[in-house]
PDB file of N, CA and C in Angstrom:
ATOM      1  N   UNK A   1      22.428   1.134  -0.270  1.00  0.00           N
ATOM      2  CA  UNK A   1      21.741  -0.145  -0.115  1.00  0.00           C
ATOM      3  C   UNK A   1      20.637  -0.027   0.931  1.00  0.00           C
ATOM      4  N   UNK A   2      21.205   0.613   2.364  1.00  0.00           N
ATOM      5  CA  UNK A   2      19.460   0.737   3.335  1.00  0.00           C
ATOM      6  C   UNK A   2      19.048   2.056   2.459  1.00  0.00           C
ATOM      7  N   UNK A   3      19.430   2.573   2.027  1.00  0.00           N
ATOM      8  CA  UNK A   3      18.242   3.281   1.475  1.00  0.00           C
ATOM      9  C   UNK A   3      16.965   2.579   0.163  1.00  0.00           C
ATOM     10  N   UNK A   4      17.522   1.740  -0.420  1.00  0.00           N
ATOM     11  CA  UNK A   4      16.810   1.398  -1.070  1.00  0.00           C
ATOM     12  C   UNK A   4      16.045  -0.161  -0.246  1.00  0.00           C
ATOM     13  N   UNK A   5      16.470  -0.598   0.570  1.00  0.00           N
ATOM     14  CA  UNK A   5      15.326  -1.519   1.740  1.00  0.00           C
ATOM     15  C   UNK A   5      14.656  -0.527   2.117  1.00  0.00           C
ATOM     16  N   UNK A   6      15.193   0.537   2.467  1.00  0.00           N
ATOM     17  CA  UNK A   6      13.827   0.982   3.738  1.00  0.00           C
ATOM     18  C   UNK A   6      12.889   1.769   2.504  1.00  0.00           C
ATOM     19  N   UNK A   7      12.976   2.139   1.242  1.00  0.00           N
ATOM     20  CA  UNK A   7      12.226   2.541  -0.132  1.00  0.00           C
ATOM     21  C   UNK A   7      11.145   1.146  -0.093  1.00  0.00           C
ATOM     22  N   UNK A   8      12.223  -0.395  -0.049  1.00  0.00           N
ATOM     23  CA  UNK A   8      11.165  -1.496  -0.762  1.00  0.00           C
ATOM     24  C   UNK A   8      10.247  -1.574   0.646  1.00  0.00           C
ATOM     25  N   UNK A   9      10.885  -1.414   1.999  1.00  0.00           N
ATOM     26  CA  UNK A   9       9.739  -1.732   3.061  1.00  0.00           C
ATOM     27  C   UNK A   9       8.742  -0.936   2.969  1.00  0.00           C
ATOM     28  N   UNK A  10       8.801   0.709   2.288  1.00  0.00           N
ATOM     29  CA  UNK A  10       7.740   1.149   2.820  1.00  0.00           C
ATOM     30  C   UNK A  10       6.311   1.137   1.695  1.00  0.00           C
ATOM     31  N   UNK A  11       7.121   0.801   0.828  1.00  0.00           N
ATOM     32  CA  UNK A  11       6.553   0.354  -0.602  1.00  0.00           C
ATOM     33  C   UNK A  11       5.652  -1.064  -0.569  1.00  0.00           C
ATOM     34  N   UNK A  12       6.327  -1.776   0.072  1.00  0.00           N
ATOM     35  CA  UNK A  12       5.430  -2.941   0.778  1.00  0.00           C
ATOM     36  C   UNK A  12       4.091  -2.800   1.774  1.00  0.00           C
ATOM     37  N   UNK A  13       4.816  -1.514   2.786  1.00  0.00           N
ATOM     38  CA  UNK A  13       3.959  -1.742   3.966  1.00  0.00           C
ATOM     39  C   UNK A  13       2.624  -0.958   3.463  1.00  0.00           C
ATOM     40  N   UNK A  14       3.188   0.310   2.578  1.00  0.00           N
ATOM     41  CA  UNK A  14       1.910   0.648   1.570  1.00  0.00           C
ATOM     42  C   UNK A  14       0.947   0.532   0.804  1.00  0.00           C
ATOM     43  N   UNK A  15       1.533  -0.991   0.476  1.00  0.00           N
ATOM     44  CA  UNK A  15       0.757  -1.970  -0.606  1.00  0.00           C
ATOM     45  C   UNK A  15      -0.152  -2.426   0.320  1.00  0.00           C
ATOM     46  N   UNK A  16       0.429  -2.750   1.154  1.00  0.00           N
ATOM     47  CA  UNK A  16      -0.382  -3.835   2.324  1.00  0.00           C
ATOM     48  C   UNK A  16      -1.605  -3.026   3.159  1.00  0.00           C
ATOM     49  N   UNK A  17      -1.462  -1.547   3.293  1.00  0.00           N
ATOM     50  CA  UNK A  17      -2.051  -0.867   3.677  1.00  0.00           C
ATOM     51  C   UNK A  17      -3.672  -0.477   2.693  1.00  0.00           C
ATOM     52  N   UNK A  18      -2.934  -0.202   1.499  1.00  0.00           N
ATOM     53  CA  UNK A  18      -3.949   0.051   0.160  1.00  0.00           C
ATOM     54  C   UNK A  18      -4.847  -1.488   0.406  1.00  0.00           C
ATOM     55  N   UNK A  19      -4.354  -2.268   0.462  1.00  0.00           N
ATOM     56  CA  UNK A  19      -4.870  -3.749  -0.271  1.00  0.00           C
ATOM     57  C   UNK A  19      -5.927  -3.932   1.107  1.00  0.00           C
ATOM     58  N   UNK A  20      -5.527  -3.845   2.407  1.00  0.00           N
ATOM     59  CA  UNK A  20      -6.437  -3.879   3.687  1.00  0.00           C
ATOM     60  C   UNK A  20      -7.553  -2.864   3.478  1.00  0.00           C
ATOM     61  N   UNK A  21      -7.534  -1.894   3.033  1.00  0.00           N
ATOM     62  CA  UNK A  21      -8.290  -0.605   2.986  1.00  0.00           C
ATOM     63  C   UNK A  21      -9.169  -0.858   1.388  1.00  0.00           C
ATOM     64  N   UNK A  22      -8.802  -1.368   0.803  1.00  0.00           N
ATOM     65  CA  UNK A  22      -9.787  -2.408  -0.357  1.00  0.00           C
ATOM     66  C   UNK A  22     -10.557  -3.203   0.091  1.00  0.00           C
ATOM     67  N   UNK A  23     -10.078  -4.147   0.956  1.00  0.00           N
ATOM     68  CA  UNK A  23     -10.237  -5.535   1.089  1.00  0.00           C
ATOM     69  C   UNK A  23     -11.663  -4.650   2.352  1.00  0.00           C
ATOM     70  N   UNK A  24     -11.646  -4.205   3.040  1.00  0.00           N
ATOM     71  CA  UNK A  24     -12.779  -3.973   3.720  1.00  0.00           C
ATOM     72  C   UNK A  24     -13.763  -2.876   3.379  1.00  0.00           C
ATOM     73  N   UNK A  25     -12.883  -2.242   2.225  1.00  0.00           N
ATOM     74  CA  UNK A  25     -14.423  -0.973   1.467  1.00  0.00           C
ATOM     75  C   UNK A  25     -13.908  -1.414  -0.060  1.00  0.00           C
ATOM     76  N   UNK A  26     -14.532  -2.453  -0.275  1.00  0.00           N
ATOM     77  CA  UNK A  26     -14.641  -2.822  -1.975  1.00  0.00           C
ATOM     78  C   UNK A  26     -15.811  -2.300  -2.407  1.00  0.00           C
ATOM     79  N   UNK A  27     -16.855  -1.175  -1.897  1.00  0.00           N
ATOM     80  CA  UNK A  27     -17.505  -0.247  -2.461  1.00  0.00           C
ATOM     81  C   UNK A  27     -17.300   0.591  -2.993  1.00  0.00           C
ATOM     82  N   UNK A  28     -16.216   1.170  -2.022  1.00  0.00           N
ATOM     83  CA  UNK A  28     -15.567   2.475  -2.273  1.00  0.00           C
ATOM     84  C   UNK A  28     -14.431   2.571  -3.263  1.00  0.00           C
ATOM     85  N   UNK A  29     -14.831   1.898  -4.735  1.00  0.00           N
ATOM     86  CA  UNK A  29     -13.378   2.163  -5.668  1.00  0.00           C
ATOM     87  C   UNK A  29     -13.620   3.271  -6.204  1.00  0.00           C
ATOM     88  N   UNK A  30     -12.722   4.229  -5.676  1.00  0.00           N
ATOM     89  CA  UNK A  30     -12.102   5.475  -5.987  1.00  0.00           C
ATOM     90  C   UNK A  30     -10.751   5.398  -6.551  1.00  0.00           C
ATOM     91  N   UNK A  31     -10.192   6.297  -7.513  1.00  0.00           N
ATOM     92  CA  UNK A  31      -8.830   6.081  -8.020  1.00  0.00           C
ATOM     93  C   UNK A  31      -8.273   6.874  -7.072  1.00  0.00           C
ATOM     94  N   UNK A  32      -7.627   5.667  -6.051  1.00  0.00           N
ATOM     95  CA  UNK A  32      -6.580   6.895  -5.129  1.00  0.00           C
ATOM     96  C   UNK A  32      -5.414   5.976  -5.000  1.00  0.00           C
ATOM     97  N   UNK A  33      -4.314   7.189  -5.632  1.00  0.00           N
ATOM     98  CA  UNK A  33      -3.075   6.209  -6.164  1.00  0.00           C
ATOM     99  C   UNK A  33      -1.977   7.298  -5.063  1.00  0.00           C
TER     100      UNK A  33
END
């Protein structure tokens, strides 16, 4: 069970990371997955 929270937190905090790093270079769409 914490293994799969600390999977959804970092899966979150990653999203949130990608989406900030969009949100201030929406020039730069590159496919980086």
């Amino acid at each position: 069970m914490r293994e799969i929270g600390f999977g959804y937190i970092l899966y979150s905090y990653f999203i949130f990371i990608m989406s900030f790093i969009f949100s201030i270079s929406p020039f730069s769409k590159s496919p980086h997955l």
